[in-house]
C-alpha atoms as a PDB file:
ATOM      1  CA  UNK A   1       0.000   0.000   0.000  1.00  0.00           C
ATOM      2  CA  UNK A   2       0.931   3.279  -0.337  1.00  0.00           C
ATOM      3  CA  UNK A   3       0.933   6.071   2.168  1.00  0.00           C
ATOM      4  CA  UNK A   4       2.166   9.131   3.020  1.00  0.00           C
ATOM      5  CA  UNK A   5       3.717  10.134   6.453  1.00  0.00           C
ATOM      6  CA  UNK A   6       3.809  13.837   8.047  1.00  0.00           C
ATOM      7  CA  UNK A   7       6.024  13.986  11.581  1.00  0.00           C
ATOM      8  CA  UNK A   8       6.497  16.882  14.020  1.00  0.00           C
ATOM      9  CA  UNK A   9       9.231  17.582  16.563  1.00  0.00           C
ATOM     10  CA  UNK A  10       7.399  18.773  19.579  1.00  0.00           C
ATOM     11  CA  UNK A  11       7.632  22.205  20.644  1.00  0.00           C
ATOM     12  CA  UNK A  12       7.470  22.900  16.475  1.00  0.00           C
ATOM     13  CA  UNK A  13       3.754  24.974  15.444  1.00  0.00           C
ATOM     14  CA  UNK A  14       3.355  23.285  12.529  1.00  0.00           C
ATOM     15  CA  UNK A  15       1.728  26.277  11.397  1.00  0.00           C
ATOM     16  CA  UNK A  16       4.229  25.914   7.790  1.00  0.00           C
ATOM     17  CA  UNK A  17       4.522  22.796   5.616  1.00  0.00           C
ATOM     18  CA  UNK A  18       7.964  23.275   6.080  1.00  0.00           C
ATOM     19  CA  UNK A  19       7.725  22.830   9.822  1.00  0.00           C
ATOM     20  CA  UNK A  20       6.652  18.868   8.979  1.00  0.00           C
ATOM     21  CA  UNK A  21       8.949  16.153   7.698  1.00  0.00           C
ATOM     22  CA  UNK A  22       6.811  14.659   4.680  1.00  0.00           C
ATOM     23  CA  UNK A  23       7.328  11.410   2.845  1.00  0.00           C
ATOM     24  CA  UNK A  24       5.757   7.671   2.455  1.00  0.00           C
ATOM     25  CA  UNK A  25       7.660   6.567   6.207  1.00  0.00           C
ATOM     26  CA  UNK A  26       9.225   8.603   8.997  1.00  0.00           C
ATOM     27  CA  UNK A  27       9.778   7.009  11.603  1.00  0.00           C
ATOM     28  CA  UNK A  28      12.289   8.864  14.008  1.00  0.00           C
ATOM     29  CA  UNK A  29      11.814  11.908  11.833  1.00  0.00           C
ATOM     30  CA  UNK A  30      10.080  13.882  15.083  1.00  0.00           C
ATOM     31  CA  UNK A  31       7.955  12.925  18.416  1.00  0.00           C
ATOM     32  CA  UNK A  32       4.758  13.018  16.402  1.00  0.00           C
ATOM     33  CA  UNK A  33       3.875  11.035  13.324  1.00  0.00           C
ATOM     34  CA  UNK A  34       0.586  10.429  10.870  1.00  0.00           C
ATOM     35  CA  UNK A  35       0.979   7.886   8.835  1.00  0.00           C
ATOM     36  CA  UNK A  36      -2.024   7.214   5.826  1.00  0.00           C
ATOM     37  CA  UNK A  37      -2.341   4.450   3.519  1.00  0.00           C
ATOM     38  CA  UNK A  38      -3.579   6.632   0.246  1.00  0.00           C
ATOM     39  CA  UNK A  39      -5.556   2.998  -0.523  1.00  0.00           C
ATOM     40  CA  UNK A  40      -7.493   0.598   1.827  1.00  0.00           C
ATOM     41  CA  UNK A  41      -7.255  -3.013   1.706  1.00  0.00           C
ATOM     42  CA  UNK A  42      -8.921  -3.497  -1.155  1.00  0.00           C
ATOM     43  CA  UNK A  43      -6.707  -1.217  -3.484  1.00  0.00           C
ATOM     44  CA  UNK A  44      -9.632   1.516  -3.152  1.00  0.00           C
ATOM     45  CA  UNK A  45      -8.231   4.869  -3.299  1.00  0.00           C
ATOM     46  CA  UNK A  46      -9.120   6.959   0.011  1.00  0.00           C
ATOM     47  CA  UNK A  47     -10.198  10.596  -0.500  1.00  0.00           C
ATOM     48  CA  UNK A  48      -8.680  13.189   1.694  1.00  0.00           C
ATOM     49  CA  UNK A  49     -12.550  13.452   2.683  1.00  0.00           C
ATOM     50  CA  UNK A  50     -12.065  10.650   4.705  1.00  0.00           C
ATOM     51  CA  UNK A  51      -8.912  10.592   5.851  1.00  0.00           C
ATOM     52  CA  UNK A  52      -9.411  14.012   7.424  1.00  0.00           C
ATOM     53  CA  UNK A  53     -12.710  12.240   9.372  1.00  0.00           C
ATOM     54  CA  UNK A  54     -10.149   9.246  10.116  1.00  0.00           C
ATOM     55  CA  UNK A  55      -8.323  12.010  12.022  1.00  0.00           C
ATOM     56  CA  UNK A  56     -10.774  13.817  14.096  1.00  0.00           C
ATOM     57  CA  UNK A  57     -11.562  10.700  15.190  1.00  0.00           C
ATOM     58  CA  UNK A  58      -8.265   9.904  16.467  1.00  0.00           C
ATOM     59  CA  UNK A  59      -8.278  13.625  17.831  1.00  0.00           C
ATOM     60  CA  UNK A  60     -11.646  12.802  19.692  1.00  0.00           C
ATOM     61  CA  UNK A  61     -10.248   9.648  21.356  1.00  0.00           C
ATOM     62  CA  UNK A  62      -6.988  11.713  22.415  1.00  0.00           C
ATOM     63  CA  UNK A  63      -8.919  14.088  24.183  1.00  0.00           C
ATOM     64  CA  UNK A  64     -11.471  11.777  25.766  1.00  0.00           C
ATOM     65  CA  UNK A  65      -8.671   9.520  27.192  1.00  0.00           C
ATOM     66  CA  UNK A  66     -10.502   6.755  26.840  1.00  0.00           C
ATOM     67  CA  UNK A  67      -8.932   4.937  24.016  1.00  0.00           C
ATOM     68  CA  UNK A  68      -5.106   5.907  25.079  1.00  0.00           C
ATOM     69  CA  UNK A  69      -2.481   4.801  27.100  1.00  0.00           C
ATOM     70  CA  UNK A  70      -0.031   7.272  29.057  1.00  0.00           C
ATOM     71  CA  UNK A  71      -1.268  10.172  28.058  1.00  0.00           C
ATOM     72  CA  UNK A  72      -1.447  12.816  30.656  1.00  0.00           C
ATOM     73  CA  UNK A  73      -4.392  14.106  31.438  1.00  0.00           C
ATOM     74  CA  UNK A  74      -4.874  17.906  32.434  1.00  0.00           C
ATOM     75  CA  UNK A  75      -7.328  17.041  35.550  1.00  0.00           C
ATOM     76  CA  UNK A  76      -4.268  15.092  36.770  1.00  0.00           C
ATOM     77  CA  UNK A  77      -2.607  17.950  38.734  1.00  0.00           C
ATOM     78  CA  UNK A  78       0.649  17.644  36.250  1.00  0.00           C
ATOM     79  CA  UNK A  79       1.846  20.507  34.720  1.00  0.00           C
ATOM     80  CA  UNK A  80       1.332  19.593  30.979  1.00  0.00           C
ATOM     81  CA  UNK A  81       3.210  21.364  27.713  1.00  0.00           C
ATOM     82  CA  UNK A  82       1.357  23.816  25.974  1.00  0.00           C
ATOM     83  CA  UNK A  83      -1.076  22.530  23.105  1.00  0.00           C
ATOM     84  CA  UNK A  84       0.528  24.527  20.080  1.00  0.00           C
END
């Protein structure tokens, strides 16, 4: 399959393509990564439609905490880094 991969260093706005390492696989490229097969299993091309729903999802089970492990939560009493 292919896919295409967009990674972060924290602390970095992402505000600026340029702030993102972009290609098919970064691993170790920053602290965050999204990786996203362009097909499905199938060979079905997947529209940037529903890869952008794909990620709110994610996005809604980050902040509900629910489906995550070690995340800190901000009702925990832990200072936590700025969301940028």
């Amino acid at each position: 399959m292919a896919a295409i991969s967009l990674s972060l260093v924290h602390g970095v706005f992402g505000n600026r393509i340029s702030d993102f390492t972009v290609g098919t696989l970064a691993p170790n490229a920053g602290d965050f990564e999204v990786r996203l097969n362009t097909v499905d299993i199938n060979s079905k091309n997947i529209s940037r439609y529903e890869m952008i729903t794909a990620l709110e999802a994610f996005i809604r089970a980050i902040k509900e905490g629910g489906a995550t492990v070690n995340v800190i939560s901000p009702n925990s009493g832990q200072i936590t880094p700025p969301l940028v």
